[in-house]
N, C-alpha and C. Protein backbone atom coordinates (compact mmCIF):
# COMPACT_ATOMS: atom_id res chain seq x y z
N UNK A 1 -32.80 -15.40 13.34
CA UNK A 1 -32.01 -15.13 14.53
C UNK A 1 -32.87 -15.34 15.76
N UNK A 2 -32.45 -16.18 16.67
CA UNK A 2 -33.04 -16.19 17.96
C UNK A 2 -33.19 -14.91 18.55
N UNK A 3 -34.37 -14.96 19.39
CA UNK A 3 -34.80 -13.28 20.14
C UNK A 3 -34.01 -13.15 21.31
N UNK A 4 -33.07 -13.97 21.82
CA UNK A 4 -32.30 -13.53 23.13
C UNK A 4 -30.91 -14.25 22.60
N UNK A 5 -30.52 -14.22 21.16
CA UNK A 5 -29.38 -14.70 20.87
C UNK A 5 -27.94 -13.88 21.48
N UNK A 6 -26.89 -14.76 21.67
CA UNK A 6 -26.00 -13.94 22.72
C UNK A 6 -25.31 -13.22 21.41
N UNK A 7 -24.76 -11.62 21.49
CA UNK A 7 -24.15 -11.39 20.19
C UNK A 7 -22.29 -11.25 20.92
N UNK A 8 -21.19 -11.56 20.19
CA UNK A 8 -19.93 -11.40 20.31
C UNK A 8 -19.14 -10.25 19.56
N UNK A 9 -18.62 -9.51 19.73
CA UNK A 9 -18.10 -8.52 18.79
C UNK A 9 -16.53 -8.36 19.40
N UNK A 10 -15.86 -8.27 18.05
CA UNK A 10 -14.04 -8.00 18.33
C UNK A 10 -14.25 -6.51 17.72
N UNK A 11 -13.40 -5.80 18.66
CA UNK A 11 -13.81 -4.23 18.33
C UNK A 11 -11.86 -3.98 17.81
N UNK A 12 -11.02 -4.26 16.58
CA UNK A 12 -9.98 -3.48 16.41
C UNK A 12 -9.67 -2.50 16.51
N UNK A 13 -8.47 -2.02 17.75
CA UNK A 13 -8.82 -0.41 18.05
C UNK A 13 -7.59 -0.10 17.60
N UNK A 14 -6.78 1.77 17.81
CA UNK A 14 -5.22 1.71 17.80
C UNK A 14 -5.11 2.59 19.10
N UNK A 15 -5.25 2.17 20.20
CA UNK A 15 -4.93 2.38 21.50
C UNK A 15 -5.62 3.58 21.46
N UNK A 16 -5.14 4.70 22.45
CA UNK A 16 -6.33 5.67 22.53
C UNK A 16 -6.36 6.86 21.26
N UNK A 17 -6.25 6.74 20.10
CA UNK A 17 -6.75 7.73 18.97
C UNK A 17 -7.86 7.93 19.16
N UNK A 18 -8.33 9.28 18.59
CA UNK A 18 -9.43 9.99 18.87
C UNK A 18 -11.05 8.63 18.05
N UNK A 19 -10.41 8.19 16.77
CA UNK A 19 -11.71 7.65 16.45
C UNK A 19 -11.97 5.99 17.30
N UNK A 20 -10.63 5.42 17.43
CA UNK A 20 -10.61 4.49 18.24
C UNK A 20 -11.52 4.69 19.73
N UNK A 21 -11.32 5.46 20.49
CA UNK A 21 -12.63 5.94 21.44
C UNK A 21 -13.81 5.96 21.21
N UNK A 22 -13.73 6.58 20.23
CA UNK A 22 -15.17 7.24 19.82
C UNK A 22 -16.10 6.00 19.36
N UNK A 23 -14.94 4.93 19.05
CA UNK A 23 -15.57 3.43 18.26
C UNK A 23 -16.34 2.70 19.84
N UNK A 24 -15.35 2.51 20.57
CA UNK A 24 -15.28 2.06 21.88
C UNK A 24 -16.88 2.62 22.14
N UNK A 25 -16.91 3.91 22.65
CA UNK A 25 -17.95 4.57 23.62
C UNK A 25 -19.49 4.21 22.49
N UNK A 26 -19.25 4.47 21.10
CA UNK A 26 -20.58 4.31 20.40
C UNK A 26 -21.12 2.62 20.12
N UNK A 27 -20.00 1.98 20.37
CA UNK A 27 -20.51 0.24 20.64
C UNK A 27 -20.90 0.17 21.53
N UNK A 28 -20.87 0.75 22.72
CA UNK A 28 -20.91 0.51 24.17
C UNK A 28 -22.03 1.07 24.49
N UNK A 29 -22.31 1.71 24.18
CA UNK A 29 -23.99 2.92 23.93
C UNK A 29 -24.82 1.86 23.15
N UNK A 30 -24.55 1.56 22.26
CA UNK A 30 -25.06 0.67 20.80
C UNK A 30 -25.76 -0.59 21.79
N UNK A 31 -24.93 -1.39 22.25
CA UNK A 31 -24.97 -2.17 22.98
C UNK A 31 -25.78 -2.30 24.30
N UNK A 32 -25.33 -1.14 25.10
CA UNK A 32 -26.72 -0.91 26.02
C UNK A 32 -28.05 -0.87 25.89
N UNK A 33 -27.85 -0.10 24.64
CA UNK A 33 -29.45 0.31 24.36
C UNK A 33 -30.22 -0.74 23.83
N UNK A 34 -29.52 -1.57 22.37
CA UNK A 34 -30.35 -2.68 22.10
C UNK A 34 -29.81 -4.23 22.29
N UNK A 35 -29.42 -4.37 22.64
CA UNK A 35 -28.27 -5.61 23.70
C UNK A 35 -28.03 -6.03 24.84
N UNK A 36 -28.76 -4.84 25.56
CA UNK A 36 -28.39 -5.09 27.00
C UNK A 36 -28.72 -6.67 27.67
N UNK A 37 -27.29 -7.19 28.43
CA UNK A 37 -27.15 -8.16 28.92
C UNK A 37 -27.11 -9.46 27.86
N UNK A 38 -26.78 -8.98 26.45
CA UNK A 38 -26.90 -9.95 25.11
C UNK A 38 -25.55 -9.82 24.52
N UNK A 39 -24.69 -9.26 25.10
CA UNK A 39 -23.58 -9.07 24.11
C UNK A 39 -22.21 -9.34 25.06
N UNK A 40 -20.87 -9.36 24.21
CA UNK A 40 -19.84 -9.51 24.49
C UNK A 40 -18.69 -8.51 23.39
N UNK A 41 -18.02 -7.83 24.47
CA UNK A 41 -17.35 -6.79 23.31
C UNK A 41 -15.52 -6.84 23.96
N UNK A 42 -15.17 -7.63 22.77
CA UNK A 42 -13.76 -8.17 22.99
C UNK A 42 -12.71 -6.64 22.60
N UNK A 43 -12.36 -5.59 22.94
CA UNK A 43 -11.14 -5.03 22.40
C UNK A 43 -9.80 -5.56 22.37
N UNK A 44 -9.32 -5.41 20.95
CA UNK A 44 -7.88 -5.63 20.93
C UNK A 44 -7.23 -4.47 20.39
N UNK A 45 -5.83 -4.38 20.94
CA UNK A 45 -5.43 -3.28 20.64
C UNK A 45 -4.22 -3.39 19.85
N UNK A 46 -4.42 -3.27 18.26
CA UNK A 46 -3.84 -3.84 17.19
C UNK A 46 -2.04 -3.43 17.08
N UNK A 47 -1.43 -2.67 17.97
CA UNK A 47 -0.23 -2.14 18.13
C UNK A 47 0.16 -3.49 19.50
N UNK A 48 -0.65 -3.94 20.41
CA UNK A 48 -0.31 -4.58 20.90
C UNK A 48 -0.47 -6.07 20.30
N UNK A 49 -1.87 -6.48 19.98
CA UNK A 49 -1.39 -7.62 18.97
C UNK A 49 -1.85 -7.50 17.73
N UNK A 50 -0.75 -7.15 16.81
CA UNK A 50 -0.58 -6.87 15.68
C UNK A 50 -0.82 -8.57 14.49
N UNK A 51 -0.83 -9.79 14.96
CA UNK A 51 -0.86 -10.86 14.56
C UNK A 51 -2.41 -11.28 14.37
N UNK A 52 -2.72 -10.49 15.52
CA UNK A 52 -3.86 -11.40 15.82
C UNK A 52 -5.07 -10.18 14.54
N UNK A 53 -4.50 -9.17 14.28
CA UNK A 53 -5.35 -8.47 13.78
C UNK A 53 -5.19 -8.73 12.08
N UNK A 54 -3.62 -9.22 12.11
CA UNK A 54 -3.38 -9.72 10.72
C UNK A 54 -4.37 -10.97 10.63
N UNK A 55 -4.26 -11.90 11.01
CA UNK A 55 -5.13 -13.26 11.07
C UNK A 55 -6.35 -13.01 10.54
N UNK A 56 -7.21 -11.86 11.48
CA UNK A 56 -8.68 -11.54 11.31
C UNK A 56 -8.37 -10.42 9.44
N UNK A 57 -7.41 -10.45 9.02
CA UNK A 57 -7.62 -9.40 7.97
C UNK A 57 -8.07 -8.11 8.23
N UNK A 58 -7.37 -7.61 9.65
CA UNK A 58 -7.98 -6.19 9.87
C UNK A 58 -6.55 -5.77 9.39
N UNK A 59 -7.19 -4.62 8.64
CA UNK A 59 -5.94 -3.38 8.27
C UNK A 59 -6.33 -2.14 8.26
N UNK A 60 -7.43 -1.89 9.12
CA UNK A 60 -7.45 -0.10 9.11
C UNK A 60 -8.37 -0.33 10.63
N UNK A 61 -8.15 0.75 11.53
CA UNK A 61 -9.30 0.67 12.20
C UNK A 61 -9.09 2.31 12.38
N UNK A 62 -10.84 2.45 13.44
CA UNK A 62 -11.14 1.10 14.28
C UNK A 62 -12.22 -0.20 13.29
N UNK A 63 -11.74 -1.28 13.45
CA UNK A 63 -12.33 -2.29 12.83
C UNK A 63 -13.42 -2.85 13.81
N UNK A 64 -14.80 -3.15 13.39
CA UNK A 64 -15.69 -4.13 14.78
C UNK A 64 -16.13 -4.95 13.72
N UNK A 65 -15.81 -6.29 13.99
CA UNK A 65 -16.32 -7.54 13.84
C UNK A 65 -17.40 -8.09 14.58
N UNK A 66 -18.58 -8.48 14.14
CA UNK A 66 -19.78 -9.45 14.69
C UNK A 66 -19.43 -10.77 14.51
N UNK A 67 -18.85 -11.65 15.50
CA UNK A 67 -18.93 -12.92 15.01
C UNK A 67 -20.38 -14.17 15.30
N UNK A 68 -21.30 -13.49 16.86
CA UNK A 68 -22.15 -14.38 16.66
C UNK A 68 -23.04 -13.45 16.80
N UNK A 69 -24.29 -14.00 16.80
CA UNK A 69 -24.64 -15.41 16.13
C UNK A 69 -23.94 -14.80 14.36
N UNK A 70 -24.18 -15.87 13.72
CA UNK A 70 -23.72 -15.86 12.39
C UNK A 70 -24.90 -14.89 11.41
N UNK A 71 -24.48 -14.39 10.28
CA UNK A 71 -23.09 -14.52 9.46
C UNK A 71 -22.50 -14.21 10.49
N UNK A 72 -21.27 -13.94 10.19
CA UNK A 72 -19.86 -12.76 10.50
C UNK A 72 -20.07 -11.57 9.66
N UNK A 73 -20.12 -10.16 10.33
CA UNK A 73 -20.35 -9.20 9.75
C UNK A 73 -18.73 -8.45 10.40
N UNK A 74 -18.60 -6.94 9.46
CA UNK A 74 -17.74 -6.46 9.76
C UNK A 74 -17.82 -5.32 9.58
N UNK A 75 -17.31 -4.37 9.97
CA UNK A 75 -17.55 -3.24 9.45
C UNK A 75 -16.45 -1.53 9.90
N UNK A 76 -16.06 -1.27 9.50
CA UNK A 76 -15.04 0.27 9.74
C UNK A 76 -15.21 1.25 10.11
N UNK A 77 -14.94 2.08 11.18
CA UNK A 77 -15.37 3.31 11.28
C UNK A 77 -15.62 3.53 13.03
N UNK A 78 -15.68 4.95 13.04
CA UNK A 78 -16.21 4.70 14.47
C UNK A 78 -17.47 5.01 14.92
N UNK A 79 -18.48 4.02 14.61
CA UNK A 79 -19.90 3.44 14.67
C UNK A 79 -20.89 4.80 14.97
N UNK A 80 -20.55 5.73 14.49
CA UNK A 80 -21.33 7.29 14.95
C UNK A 80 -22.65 7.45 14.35
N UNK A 81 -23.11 6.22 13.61
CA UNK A 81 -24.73 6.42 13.04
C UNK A 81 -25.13 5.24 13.21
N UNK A 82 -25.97 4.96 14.48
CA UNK A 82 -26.47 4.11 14.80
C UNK A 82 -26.96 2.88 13.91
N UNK A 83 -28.23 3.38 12.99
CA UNK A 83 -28.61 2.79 12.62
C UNK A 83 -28.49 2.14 11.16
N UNK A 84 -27.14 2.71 10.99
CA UNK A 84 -26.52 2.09 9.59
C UNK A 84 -25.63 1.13 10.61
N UNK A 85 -24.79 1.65 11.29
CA UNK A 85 -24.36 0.16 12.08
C UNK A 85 -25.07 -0.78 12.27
N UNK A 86 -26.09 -0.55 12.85
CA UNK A 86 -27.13 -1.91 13.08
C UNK A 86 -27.79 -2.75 11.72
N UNK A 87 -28.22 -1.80 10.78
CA UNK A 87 -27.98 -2.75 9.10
C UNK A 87 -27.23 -3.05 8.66
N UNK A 88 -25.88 -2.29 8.64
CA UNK A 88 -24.68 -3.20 8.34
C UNK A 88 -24.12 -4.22 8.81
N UNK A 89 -24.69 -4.48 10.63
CA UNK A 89 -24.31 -5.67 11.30
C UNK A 89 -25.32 -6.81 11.01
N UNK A 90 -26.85 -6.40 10.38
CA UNK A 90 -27.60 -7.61 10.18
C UNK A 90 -28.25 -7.28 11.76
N UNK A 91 -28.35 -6.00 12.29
CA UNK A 91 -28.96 -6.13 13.30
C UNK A 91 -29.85 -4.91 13.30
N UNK A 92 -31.13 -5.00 12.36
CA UNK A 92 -32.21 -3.95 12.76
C UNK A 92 -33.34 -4.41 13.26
N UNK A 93 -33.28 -6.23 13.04
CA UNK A 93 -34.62 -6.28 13.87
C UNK A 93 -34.54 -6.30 15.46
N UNK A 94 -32.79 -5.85 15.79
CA UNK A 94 -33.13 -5.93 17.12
C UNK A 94 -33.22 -5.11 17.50
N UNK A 95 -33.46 -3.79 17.02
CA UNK A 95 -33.67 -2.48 16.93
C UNK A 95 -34.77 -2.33 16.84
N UNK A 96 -35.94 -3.12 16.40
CA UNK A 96 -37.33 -2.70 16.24
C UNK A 96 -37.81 -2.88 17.44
C-alpha cells in the first residue's frame, strides 16, 4: 500500500438509529486520527436508497465498505474498537 494512498469508504447507515451514529461518529474519529486529509467517507442512507445498498450486497447495517485502495474490505457494526476495525480493514500499518 502506498504511504499517502487516498482511502474511500461507503458507510451503510439506517438514518439516525442509535448504532447507525455511533458508526458515523467512530469512522469519523477513526479517520481523523489515522487518515487525516487521506480519506473519503460516502454515507448512504439505505431507507433512502435501498437499491443501491442491494447492488453493494448490504443487508444489515450499519455496513462500512473500504473500496480504495484495494482489496475491498467490509465490515458490520458500529466501528467501537478501533483497532479491530483497522485489521479488519487491512489498515494497521497505518496505525503504526
Amino acid at each position: 500500500m502506498k504511504p499517502h494512498a487516498k482511502f474511500k469508504f461507503v458507510l451503510y447507515v439506517a438514518d439516525d438509529t442509535q448504532n447507525s451514529v455511533l458508526a458515523v461518529a467512530n469512522l469519523t474519529a477513526l479517520c481523523r486520527e489515522h487518515l487525516p486529509g487521506r480519506h473519503e467517507i460516502d454515507d448512504v442512507a439505505v431507507f433512502k436508497e435501498p437499491l443501491r445498498a442491494l447492488a453493494d450486497r448490504v443487508f444489515m447495517t450499519p455496513t462500512l465498505i473500504k473500496l480504495t485502495p484495494l482489496p475491498v474490505r467490509r465490515i458490520v457494526g458500529t466501528l467501537s474498537q478501533p483497532e479491530k476495525v483497522l485489521q479488519a480493514l487491512g489498515l494497521e500499518s497505518v496505525a503504526a
